[in-house]
Protein backbone atom coordinates (compact mmCIF):
# COMPACT_ATOMS: atom_id res chain seq x y z
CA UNK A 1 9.44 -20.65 28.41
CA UNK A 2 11.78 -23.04 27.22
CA UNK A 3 14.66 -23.22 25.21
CA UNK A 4 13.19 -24.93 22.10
CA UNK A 5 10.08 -22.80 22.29
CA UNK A 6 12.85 -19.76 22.27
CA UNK A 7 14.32 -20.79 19.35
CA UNK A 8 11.25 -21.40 17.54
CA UNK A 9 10.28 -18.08 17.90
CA UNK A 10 13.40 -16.59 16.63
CA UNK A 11 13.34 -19.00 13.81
CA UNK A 12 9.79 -18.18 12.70
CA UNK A 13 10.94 -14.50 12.45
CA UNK A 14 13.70 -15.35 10.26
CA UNK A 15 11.77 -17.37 8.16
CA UNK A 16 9.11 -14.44 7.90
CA UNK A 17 12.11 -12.49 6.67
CA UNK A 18 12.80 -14.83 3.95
CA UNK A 19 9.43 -15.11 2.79
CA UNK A 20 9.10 -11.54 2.45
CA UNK A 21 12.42 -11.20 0.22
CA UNK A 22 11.42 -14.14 -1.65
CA UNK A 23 8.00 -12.43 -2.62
CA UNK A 24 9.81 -9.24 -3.26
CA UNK A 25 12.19 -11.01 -5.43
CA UNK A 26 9.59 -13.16 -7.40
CA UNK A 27 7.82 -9.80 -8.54
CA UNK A 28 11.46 -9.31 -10.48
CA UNK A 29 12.23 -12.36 -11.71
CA UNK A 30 11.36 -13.57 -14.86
CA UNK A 31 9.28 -17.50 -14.60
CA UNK A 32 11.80 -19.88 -16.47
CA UNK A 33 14.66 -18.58 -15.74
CA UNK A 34 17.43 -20.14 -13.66
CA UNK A 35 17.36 -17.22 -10.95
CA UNK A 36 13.48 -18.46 -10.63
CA UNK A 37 13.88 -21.52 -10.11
CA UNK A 38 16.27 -21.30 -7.64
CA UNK A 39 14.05 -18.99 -5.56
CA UNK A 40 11.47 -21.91 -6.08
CA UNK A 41 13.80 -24.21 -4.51
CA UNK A 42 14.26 -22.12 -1.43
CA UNK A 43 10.80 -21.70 -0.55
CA UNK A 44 10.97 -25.62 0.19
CA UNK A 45 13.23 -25.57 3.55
CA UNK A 46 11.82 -22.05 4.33
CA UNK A 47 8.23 -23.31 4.30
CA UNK A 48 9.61 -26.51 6.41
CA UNK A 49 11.11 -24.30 9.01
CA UNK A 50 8.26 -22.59 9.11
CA UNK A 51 5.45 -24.43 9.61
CA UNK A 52 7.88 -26.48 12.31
CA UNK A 53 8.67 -24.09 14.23
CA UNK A 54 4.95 -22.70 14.29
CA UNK A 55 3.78 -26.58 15.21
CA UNK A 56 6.64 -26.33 18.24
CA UNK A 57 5.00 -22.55 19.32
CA UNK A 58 1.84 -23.90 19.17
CA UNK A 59 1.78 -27.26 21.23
CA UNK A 60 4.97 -26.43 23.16
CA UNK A 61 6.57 -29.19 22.92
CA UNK A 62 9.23 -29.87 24.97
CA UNK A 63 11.51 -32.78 24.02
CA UNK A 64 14.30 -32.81 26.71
């Protein structure tokens, strides 16, 4: 297994750990607010990570 495939891994559990939070937190925060939007903004680079580090896992690529 290779480095980047390594790190991809670890990366997609970390980003499973901020999605949970995040859905925990939504459940308390009230739509409008400054707090919520916020937490609407994060999803953005936590959904990137995501699905990037799943595309990496899933073709293995292998850039070096």
């Amino acid at each position: 297994m290779g480095l980047l495939k390594s790190a991809a891994k670890v990366i997609l559990g970390i980003d499973i750990l901020f999605l949970l939070l995040l859905a925990f937190c939504f459940y308390y925060l009230e739509p409008g607010s400054a707090p919520y939007v916020v937490a609407q903004l994060t999803l953005v680079p936590t959904l990137l990570s995501f699905v990037a580090s799943a595309v990496v896992i899933r073709t293995g690529w292998e850039p070096f």
